[in-house]
Protein backbone atom coordinates (compact mmCIF):
# COMPACT_ATOMS: atom_id res chain seq x y z
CA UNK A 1 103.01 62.36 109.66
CA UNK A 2 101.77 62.18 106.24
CA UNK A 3 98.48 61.53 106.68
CA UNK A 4 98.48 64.94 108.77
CA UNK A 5 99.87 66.50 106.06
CA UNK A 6 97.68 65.30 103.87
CA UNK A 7 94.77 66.75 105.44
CA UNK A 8 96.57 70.61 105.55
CA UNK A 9 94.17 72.83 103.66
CA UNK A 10 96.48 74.85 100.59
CA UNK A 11 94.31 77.30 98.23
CA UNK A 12 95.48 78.41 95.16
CA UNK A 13 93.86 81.44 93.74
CA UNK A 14 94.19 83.39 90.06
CA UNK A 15 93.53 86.68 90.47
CA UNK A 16 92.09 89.29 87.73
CA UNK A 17 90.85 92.59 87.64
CA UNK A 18 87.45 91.65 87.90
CA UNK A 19 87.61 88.37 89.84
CA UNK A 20 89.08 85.57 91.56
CA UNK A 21 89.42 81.93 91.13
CA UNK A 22 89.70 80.08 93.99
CA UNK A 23 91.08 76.02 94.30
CA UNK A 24 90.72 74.44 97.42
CA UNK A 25 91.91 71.35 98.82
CA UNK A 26 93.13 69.31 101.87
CA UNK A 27 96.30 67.87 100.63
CA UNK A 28 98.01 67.31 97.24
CA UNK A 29 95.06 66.18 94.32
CA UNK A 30 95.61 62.62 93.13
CA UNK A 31 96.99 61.39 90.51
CA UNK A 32 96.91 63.44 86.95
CA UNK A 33 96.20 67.16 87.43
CA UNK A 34 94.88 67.72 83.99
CA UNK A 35 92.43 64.72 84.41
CA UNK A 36 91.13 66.22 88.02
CA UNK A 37 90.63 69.42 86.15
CA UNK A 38 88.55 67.70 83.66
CA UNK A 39 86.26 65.61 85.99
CA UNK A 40 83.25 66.90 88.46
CA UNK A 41 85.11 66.61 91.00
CA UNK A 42 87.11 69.51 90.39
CA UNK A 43 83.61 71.71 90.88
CA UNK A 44 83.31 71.22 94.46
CA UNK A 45 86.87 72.45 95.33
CA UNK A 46 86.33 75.51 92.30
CA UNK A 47 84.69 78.68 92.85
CA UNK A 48 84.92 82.13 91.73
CA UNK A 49 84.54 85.32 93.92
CA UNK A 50 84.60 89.46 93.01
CA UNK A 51 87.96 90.50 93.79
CA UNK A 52 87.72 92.87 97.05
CA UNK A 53 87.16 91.86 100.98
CA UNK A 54 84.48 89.22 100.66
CA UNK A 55 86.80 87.03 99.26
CA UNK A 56 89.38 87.71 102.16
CA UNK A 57 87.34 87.16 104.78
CA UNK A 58 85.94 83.79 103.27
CA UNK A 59 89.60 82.60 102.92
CA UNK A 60 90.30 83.72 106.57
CA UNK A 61 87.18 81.31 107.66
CA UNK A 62 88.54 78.16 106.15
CA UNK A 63 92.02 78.36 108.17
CA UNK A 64 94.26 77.54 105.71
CA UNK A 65 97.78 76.76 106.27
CA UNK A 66 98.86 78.53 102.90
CA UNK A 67 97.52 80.45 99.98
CA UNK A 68 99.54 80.24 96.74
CA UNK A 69 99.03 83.15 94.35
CA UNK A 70 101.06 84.68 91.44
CA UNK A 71 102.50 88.67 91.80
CA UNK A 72 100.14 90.14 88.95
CA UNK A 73 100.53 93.35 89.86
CA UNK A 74 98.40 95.78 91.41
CA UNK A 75 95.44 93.44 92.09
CA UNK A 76 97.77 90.80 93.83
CA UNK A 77 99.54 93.42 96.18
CA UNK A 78 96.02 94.32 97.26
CA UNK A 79 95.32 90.72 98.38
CA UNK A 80 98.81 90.29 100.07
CA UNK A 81 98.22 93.48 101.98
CA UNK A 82 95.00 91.95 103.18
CA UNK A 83 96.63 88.87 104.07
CA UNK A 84 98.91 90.14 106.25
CA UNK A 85 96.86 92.05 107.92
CA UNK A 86 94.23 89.07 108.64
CA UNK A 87 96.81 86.87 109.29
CA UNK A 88 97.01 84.25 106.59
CA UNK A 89 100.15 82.85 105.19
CA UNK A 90 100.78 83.02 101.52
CA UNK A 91 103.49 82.26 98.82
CA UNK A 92 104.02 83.97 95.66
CA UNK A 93 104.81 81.88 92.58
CA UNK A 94 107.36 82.43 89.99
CA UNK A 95 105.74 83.09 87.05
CA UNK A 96 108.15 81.93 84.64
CA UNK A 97 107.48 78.33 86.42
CA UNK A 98 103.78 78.45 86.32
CA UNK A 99 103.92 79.17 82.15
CA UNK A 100 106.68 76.18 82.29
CA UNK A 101 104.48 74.04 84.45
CA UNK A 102 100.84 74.73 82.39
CA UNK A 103 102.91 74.15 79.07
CA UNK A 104 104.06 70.39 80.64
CA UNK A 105 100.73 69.39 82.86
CA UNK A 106 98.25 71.03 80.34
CA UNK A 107 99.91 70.55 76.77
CA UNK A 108 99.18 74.17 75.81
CA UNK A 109 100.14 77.61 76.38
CA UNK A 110 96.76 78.51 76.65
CA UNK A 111 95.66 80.94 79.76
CA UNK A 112 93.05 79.42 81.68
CA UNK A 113 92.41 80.63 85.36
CA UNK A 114 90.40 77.88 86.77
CA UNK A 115 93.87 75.06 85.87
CA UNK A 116 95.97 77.97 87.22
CA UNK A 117 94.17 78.17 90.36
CA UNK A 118 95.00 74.16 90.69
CA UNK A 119 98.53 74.65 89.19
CA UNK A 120 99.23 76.88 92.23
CA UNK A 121 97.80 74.84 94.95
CA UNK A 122 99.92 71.61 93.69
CA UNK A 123 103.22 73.38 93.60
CA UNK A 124 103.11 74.01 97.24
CA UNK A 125 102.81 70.13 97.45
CA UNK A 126 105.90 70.03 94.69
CA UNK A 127 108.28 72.71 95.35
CA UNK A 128 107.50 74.28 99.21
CA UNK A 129 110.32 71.47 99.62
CA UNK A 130 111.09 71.29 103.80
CA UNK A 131 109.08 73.96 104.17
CA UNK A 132 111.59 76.36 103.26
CA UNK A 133 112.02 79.83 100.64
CA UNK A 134 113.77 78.61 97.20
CA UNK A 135 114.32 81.14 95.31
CA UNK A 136 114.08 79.16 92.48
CA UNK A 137 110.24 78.81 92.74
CA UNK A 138 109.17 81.45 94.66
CA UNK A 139 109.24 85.29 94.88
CA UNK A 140 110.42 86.85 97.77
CA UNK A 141 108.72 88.97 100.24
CA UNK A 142 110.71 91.94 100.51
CA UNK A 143 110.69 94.38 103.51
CA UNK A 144 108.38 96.97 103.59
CA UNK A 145 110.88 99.75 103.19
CA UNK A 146 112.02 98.09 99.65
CA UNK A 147 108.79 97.98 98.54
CA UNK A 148 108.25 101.36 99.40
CA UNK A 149 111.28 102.06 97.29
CA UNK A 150 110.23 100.10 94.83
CA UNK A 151 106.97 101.82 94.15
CA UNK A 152 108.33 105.06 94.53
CA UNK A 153 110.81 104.39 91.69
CA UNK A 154 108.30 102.70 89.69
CA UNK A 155 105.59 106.07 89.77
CA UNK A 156 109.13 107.76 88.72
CA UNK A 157 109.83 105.28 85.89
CA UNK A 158 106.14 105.87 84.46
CA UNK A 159 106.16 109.61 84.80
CA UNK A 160 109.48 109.77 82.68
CA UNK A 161 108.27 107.47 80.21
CA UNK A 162 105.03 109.52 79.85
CA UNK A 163 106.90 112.17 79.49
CA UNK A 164 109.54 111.23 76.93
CA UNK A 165 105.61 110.14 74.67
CA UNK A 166 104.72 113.65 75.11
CA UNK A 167 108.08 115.18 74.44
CA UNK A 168 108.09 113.03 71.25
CA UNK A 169 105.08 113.79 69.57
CA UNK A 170 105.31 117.50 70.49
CA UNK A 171 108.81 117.95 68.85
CA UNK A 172 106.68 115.79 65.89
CA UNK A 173 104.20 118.65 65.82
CA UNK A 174 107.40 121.01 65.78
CA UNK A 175 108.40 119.69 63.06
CA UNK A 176 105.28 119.25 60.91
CA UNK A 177 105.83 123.76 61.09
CA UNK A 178 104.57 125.02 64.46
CA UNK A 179 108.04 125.57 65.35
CA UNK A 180 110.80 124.12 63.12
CA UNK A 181 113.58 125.19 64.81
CA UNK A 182 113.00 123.85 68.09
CA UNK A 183 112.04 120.36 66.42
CA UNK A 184 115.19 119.32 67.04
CA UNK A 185 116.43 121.10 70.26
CA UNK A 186 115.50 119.59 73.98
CA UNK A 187 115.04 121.78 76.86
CA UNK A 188 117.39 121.32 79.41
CA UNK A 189 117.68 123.87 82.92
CA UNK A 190 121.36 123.37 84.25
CA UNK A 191 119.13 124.80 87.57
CA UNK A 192 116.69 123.71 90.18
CA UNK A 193 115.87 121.02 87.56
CA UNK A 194 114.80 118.35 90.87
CA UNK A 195 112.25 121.08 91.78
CA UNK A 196 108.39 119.85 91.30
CA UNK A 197 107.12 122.70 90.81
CA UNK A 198 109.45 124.38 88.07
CA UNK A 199 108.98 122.36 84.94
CA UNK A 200 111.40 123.28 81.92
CA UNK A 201 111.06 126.88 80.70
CA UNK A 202 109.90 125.87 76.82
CA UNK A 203 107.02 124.00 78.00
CA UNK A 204 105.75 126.49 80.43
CA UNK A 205 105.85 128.82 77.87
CA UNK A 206 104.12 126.19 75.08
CA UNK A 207 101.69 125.18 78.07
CA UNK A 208 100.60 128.91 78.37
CA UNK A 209 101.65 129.15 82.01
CA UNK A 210 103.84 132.14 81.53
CA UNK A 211 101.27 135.32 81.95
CA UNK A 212 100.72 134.22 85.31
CA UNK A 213 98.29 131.68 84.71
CA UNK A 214 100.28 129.08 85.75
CA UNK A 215 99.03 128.47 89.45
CA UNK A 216 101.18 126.74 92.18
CA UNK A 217 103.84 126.89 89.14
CA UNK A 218 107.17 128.83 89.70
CA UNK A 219 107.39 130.24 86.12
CA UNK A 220 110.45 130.44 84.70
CA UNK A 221 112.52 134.06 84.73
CA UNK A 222 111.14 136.35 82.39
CA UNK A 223 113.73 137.07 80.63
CA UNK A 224 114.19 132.98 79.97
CA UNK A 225 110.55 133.34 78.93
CA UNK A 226 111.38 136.50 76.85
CA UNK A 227 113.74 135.05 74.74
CA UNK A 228 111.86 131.95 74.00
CA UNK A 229 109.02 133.89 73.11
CA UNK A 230 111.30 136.56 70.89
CA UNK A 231 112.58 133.62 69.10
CA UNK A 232 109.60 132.23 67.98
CA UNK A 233 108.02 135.45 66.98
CA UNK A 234 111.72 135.73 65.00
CA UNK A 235 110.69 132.33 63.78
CA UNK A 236 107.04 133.37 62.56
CA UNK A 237 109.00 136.21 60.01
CA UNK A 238 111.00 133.66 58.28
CA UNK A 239 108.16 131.05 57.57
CA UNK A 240 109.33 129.15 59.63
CA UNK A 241 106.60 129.04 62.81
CA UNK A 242 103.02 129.22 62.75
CA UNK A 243 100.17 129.13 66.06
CA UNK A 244 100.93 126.94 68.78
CA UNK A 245 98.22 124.54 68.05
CA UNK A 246 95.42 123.43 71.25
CA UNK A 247 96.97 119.85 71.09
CA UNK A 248 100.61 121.02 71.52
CA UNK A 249 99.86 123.01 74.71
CA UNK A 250 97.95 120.37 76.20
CA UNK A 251 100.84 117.89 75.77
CA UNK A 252 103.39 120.50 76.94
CA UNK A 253 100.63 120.96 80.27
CA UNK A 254 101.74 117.09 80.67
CA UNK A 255 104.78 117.08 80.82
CA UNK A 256 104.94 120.19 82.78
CA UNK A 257 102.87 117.30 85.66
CA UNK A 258 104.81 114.52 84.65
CA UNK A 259 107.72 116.63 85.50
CA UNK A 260 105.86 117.13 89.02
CA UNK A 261 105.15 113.63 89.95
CA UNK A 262 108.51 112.67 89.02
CA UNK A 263 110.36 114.93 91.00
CA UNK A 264 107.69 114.56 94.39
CA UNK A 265 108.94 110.74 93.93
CA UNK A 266 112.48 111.42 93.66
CA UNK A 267 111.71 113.47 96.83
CA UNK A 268 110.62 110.43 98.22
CA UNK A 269 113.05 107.90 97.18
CA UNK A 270 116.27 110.28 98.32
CA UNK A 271 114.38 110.31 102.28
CA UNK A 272 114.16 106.51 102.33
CA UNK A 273 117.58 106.31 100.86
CA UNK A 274 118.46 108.20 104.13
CA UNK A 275 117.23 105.59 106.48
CA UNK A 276 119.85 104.00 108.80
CA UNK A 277 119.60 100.74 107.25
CA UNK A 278 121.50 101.55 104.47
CA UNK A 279 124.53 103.53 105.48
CA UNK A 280 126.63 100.59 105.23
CA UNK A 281 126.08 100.38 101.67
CA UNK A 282 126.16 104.08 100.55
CA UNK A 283 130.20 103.69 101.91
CA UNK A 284 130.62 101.47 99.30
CA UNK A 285 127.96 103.21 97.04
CA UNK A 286 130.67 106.30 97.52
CA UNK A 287 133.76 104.55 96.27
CA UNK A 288 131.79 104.20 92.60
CA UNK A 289 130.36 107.43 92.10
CA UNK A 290 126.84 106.48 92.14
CA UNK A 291 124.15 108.72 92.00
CA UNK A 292 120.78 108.69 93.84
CA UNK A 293 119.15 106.95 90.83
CA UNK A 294 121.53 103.88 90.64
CA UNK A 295 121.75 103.81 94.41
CA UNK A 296 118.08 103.27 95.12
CA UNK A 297 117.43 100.67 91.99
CA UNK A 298 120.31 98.87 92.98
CA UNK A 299 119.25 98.38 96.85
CA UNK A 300 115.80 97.44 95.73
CA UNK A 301 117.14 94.64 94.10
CA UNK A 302 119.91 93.53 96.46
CA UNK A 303 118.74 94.70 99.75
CA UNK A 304 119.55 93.03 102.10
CA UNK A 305 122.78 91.56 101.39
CA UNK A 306 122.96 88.47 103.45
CA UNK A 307 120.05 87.25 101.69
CA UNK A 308 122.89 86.26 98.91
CA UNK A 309 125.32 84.56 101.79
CA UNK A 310 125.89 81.85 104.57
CA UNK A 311 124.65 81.22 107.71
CA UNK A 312 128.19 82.43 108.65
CA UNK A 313 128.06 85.60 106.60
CA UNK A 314 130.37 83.99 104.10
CA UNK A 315 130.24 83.91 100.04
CA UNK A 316 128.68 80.56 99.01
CA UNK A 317 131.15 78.70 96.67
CA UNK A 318 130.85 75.39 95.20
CA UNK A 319 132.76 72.34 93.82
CA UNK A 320 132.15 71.66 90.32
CA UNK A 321 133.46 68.17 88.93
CA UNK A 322 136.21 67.68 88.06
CA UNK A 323 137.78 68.63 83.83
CA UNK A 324 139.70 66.58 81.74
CA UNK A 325 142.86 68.32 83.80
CA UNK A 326 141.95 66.50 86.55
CA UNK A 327 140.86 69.35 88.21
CA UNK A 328 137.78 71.05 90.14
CA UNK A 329 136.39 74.44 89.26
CA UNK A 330 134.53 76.88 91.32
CA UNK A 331 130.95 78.08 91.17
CA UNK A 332 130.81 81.55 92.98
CA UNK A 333 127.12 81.00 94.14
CA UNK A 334 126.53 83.88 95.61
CA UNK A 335 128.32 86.44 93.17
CA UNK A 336 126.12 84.80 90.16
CA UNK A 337 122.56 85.26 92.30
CA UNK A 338 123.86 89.11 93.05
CA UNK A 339 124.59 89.80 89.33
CA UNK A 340 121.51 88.22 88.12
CA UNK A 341 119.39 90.33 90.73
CA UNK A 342 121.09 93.53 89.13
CA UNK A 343 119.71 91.98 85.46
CA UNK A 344 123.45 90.72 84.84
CA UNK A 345 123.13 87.16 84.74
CA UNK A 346 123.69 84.90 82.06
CA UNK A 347 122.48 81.45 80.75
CA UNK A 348 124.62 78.65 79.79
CA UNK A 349 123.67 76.71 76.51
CA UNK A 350 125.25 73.51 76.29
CA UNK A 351 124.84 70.50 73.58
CA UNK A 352 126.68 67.43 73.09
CA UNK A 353 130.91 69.21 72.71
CA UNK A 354 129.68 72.37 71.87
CA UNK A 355 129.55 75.04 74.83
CA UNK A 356 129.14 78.45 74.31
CA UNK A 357 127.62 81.19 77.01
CA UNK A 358 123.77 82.14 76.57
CA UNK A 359 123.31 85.76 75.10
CA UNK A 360 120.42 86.63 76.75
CA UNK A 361 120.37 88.46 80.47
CA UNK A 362 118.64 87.64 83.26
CA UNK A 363 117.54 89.76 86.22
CA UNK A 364 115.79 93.13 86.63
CA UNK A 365 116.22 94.82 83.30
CA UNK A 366 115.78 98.51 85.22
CA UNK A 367 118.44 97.47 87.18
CA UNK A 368 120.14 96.30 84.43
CA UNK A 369 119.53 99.54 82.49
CA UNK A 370 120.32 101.87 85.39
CA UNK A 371 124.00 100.13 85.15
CA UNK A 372 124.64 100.22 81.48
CA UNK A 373 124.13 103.85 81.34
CA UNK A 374 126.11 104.80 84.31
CA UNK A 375 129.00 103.34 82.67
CA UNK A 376 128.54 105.16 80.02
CA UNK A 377 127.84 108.36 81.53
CA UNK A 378 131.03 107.78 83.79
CA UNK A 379 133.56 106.27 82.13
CA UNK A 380 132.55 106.16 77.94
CA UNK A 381 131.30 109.53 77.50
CA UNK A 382 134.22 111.28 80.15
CA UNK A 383 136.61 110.50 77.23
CA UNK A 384 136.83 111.73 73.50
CA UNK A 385 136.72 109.31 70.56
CA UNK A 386 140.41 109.07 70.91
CA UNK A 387 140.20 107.68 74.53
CA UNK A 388 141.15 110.43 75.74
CA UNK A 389 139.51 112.34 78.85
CA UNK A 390 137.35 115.69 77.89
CA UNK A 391 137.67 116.91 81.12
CA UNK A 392 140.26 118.14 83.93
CA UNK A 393 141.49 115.04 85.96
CA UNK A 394 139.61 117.76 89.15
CA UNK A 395 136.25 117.01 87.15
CA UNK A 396 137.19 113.02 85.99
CA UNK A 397 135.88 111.19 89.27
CA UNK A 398 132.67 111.45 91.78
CA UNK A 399 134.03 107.90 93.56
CA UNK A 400 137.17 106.29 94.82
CA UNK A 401 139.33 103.46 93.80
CA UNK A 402 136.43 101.54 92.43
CA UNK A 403 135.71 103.72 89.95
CA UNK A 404 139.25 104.35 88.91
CA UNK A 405 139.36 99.95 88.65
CA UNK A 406 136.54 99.99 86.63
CA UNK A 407 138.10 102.71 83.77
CA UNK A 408 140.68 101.17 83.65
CA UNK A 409 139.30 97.76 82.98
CA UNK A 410 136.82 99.66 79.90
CA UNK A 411 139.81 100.96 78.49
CA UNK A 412 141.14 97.59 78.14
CA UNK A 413 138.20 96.21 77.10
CA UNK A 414 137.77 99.15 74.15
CA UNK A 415 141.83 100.14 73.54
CA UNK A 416 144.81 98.86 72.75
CA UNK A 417 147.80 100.97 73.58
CA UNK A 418 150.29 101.05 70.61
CA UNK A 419 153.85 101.58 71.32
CA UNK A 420 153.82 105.25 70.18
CA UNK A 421 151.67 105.98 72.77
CA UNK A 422 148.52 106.33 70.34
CA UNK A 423 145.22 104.07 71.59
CA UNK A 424 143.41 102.09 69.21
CA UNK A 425 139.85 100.95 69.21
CA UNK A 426 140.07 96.99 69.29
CA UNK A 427 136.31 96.72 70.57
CA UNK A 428 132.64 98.37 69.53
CA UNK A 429 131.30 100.71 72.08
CA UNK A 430 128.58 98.47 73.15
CA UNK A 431 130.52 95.77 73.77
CA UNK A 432 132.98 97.46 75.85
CA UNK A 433 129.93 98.86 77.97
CA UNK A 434 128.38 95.50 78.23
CA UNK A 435 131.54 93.79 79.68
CA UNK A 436 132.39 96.84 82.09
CA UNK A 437 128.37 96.89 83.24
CA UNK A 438 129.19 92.79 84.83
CA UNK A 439 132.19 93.31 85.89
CA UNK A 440 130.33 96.27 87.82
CA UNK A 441 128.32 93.55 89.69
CA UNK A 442 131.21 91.85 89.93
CA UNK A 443 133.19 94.40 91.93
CA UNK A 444 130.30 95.84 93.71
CA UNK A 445 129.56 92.05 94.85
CA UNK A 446 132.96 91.91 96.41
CA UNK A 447 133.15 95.65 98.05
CA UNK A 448 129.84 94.49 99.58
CA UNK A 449 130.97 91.73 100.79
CA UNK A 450 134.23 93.20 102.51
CA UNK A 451 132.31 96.07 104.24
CA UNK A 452 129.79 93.54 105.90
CA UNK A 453 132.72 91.39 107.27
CA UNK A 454 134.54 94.24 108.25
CA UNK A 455 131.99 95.42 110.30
């Protein structure tokens, strides 16, 4: 049996922009990788190909029984597309473990394609251990509807952050005199703001697009548009406003498309969010109030949700040994792989007697993101300084008893109820948020969990 396996053809390829680097070898190389890499021998497995079809169809040729490759990006999810389609197995690599793994084999944190293109082809030999997925070494494929998802909320990610760049250096250019008071104002339209085509009435107007000249626009009303432009003519009088400068309009002309390819993704992303496949979790998606942003990051990362259980559908627990009590504590598994999917999970830092949690997160930092400000959108910024709610108990809640669960547990986390009645701040903000945003995994872990056992 091994000396079949030892004659199983694994490539490893680096990919770049430009080209790719290609290792390839029947079994696992022998002996010291770094020395391999240094001798001639390595040459005649090496060689280097333009990124694009030729170097497809060559690997398609030689047959082999896996080609291990790192996600990169754009230029990877080309090649995996191709792969698939001709029919030849492939494994992503971590990427964290292939820095680790150069750093230890190579003595240097220096990039080098050619060693990476080995590096990749000997983990198979080290870490494809029984032929089986860890998810320790290697990324996932996800199904094609999450990856869908996923791109369509990463083209909605960029055109915000564009954007927010443009919005920036406009209100910059506001402020050096074009238009002092709206420097420090932001545009906001309580209405049809998830329409493409109807950007924000101040930058139609700044873009020029409100004589008409505005194409498949839908300008904004004119008497929006009047008072915008009476304000800044007001504005001119006093000093304070000069000419719209050529740089300003072009800047408010993109973010007028940003605000367009945004919205045609979030078009997107709210029909796949309608596919059957997920009603199961959207019923538990209801009982926290999410909205369609925080739903569709947080099924890219988690979807679907056996991945995190048992052959028998169950939570995987295990046994820790046993403390100084005498006593065995539990290691919830599966909870801890959710919550570091969702950018929530933690490392542990431990020396000699003295233990103390890590304070850096692990996970998807969107994800991560997504979660921190829902809490405080929901439950910190529903209530005054005081604790207290701003708004009529009708208007408090968009979910069910999770959400109510999850209040409660920030106001314990940033209160302390004195005996007058009175509540007093025993906790910063931030921390408070930070706490509520796991224990959001947490419960969402658990509802989860319930409704797929239930079923």
């Amino acid at each position: 049996m091994d000396n079949i396996i030892a004659q199983d053809l694994v490539i490893g390829i680096d990919v770049s922009s430009s080209w790719v680097d290609l290792f390839c070898f029947h079994g696992q190389v022998p002996g010291s990788i770094r020395a391999f890499y240094e001798s001639a021998e390595f040459e005649k497995h090496h060689s280097q190909w333009p990124t694009g079809m030729e170097v497809v169809r060559h690997i398609a040729q030689l047959q082999p029984v896996a080609v291990v490759l790192e996600p990169t990006g754009s230029y990877s999810k080309y090649l995996c597309e191709k792969f698939t389609e001709y029919g030849i197995p492939y494994l992503l690599a971590d990427q964290t473990l292939i820095k680790q793994t150069r750093k230890g084999l190579a003595g240097t944190d220096n990039k080098d394609d050619a060693f990476d293109a080995i590096l990749l082809q000997d983990l198979y030999w080290d870490k494809w251990e029984g032929r089986r997925y860890d998810r320790r070494y290697w990324v996932e494929d996800r199904p094609e509807i999450i990856k869908t998802l996923k791109s369509k909320l990463d083209e909605m990610k960029t055109a915000q952050k564009k954007a927010n760049q443009s919005i920036n250096t406009i209100k910059q250019r506001l402020a050096a005199g074009e238009w002092l008071e709206k420097a420090k104002s932001s545009s906001i339209r309580a209405k049809d703001i998830y329409n493409p085509n109807h950007p924000p009435g101040l930058y139609q107007w700044l873009a020029g697009w409100s004589d008409g000249n505005h194409g498949d626009w839908e300008p904004e009303s004119k008497i929006a548009l009047g008072r915008i432009k009476a304000a800044y003519q007001r504005a001119v009088e006093r000093g304070e406003a000069r000419e719209i400068s050529a740089t300003t309009r072009e800047l408010a002309r993109m973010i007028c498309i940003c605000h367009r390819l945004e919205m045609l993704a979030r078009a997107e992303v709210a029909t796949l969010l309608m596919q059957p496949c997920f009603k199961i979790y959207h019923q538990v998606f209801d009982d926290f109030g999410f909205d369609l942003k925080e739903r569709a990051w947080i099924l890219s990362r988690i979807y679907p949700f056996s991945k995190f259980l048992d052959e028998d559908g169950g939570s995987i627990i295990n046994y820790k040994r046993k403390n100084s009590n005498g006593n065995r504590s539990k290691q919830h598994r599966s909870k801890r792989r959710f919550r570091q999917s969702l950018g929530l999970g933690r490392v542990d830092r431990r020396s000699g007697s003295s233990v103390r949690g890590g304070s850096n997160l692990k996970g998807s930092a969107d994800a991560r993101g997504v979660l921190w400000y829902w809490v405080k959108r929901e439950l910190e910024m529903k209530r005054g300084h005081d604790g207290k709610f701003n708004q009529p108990i009708a208007q408090r809640w968009d979910g069910g008893l999770a959400l109510l669960l999850l209040d409660w547990y920030w106001m314990k986390r940033a209160y302390e109820v004195l005996p007058d009645g009175r509540l007093k701040k025993i906790a910063s903000a931030v921390d408070a948020r930070n706490a509520t945003t796991r224990k959001v995994a947490d419960l969402l872990f658990s509802e989860l969990l319930k409704a797929f056992q239930q079923r």
